[in-house]
N, C-alpha and C. Protein backbone atom coordinates (compact mmCIF):
# COMPACT_ATOMS: atom_id res chain seq x y z
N UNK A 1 2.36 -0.54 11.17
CA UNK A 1 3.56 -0.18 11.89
C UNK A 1 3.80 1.34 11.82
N UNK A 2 3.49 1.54 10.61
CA UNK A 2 3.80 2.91 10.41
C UNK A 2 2.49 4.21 11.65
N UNK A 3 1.41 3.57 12.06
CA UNK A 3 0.21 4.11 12.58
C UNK A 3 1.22 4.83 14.20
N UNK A 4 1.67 3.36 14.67
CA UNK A 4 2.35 2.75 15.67
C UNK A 4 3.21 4.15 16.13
N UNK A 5 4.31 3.79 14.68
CA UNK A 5 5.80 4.90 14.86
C UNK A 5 5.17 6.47 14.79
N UNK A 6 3.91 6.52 14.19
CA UNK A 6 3.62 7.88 14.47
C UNK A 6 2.97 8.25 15.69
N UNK A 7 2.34 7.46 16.37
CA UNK A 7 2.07 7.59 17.98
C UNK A 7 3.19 7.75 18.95
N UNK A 8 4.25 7.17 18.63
CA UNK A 8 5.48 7.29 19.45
C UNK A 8 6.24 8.29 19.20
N UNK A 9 6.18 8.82 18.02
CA UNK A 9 7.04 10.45 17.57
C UNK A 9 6.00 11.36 18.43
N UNK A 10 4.68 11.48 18.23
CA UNK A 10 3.76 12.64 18.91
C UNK A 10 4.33 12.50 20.19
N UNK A 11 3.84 11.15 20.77
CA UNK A 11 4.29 11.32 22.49
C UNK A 11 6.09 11.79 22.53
N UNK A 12 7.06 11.82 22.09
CA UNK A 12 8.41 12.06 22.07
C UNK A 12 7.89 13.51 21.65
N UNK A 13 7.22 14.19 21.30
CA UNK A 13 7.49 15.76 20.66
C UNK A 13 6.75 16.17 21.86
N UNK A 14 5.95 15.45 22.56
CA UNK A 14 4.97 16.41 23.54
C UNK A 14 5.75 15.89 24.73
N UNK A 15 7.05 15.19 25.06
CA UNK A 15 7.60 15.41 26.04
C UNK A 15 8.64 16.92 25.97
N UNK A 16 8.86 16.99 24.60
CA UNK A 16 9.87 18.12 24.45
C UNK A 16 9.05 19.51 24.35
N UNK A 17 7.81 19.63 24.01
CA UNK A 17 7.16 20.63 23.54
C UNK A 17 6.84 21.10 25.06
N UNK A 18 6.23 22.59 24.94
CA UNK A 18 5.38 23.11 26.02
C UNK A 18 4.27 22.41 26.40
N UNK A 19 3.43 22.23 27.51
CA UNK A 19 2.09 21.72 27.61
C UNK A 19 0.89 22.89 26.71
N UNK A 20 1.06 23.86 26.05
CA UNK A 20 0.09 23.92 25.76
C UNK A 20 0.41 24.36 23.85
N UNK A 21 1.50 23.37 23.81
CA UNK A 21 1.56 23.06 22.49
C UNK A 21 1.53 21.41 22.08
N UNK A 22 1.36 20.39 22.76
CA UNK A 22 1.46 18.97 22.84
C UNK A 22 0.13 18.84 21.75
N UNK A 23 0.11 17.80 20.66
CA UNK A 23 -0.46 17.32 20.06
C UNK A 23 -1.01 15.93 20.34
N UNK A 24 -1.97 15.32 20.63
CA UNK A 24 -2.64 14.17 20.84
C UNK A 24 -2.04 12.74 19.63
N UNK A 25 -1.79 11.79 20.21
CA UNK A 25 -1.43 11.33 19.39
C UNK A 25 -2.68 10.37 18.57
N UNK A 26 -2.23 10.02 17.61
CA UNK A 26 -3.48 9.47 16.67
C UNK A 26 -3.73 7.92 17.22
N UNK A 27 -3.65 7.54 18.00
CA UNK A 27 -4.24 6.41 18.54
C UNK A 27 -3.52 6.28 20.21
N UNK A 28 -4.80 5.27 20.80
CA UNK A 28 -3.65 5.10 22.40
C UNK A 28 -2.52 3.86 22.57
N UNK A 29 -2.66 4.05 23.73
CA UNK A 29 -1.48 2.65 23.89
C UNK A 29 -2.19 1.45 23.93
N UNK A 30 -3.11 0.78 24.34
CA UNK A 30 -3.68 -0.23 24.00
C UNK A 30 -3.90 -0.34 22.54
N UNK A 31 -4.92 1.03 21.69
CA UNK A 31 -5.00 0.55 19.84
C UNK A 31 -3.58 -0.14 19.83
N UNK A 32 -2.45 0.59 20.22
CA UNK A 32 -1.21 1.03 19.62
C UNK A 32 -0.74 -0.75 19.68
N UNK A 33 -0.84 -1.41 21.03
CA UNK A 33 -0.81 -2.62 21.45
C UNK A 33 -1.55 -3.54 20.33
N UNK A 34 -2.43 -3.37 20.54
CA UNK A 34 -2.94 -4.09 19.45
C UNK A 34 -2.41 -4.38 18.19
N UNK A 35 -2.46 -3.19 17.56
CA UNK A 35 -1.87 -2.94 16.44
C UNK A 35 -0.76 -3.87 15.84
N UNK A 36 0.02 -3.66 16.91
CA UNK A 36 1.21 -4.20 16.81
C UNK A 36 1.12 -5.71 16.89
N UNK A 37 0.21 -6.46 17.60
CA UNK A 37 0.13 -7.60 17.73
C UNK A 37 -0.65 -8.32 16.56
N UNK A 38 -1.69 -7.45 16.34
CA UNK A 38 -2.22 -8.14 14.92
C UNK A 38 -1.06 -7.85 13.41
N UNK A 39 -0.22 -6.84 13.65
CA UNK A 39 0.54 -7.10 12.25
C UNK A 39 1.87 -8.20 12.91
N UNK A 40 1.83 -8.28 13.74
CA UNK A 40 2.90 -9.75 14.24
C UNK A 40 2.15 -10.96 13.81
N UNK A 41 0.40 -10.75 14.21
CA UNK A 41 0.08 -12.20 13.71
C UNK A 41 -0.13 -12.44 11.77
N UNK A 42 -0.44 -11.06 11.67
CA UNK A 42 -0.71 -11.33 10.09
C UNK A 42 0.97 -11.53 8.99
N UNK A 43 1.89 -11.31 9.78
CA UNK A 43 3.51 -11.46 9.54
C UNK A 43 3.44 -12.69 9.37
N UNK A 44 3.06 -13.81 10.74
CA UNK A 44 3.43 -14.92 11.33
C UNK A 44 2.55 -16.10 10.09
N UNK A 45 1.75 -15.43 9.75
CA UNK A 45 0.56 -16.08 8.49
C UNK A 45 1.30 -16.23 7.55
N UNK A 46 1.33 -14.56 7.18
CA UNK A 46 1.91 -14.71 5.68
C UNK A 46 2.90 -15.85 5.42
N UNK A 47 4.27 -15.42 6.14
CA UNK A 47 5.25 -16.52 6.50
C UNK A 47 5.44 -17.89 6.32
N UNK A 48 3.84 -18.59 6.95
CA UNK A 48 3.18 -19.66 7.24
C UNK A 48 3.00 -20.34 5.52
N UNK A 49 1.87 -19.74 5.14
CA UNK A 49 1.38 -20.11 3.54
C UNK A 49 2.23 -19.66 2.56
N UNK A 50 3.81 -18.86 2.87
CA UNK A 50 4.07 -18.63 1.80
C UNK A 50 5.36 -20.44 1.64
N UNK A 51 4.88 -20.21 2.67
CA UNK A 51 6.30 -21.86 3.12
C UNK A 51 5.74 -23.11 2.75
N UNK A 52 4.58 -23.11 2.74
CA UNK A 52 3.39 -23.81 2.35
C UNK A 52 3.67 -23.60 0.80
N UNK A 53 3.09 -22.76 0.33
CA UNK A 53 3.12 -22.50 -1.16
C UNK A 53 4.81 -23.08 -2.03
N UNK A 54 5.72 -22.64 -1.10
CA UNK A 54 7.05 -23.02 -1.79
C UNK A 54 7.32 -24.49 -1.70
N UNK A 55 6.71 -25.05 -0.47
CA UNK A 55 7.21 -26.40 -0.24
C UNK A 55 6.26 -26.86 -1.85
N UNK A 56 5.29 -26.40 -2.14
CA UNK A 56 4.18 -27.34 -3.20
C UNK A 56 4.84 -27.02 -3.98
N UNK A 57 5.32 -25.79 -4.80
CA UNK A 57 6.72 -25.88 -5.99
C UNK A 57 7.72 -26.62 -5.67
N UNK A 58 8.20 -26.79 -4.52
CA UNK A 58 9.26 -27.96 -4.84
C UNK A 58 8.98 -28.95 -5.30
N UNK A 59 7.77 -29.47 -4.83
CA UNK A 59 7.66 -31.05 -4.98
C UNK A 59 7.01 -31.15 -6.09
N UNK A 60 6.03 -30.87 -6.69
CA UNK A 60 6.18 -30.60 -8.17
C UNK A 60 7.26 -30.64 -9.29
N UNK A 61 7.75 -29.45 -8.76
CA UNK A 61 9.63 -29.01 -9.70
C UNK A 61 10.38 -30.53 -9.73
N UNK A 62 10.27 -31.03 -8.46
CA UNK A 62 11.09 -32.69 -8.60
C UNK A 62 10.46 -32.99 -9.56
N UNK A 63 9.63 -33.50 -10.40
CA UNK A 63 8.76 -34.36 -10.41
C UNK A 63 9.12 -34.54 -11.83
């Protein structure tokens, strides 16, 4: 995320900057796309097995 928010500050400074001070940003909009979609799916995981993992302490903990 953090890769992401720094691609979007460069492009925001090189709308304000001169053109022949604009800095490239460190990835494009598709990486940037991406990016973003694989830490949504690796979110959506974690999430997944950690709900998994708690449901198996509960039912145990009853026990």
């Amino acid at each position: 995320m953090h890769i992401i928010y720094a691609r979007d500050l460069a492009n925001e400074m090189n709308q304000e900057n001169d053109p022949e001070q604009e800095v490239a940003p460190s990835i494009g909009k598709s990486d940037s796309a991406n990016l973003f979609r694989l830490s949504l799916a690796a979110a959506t995981m974690l999430r997944d097995v950690s709900e998994e993992h708690i449901a198996c302490l509960n039912k145990y903990w009853d026990e």
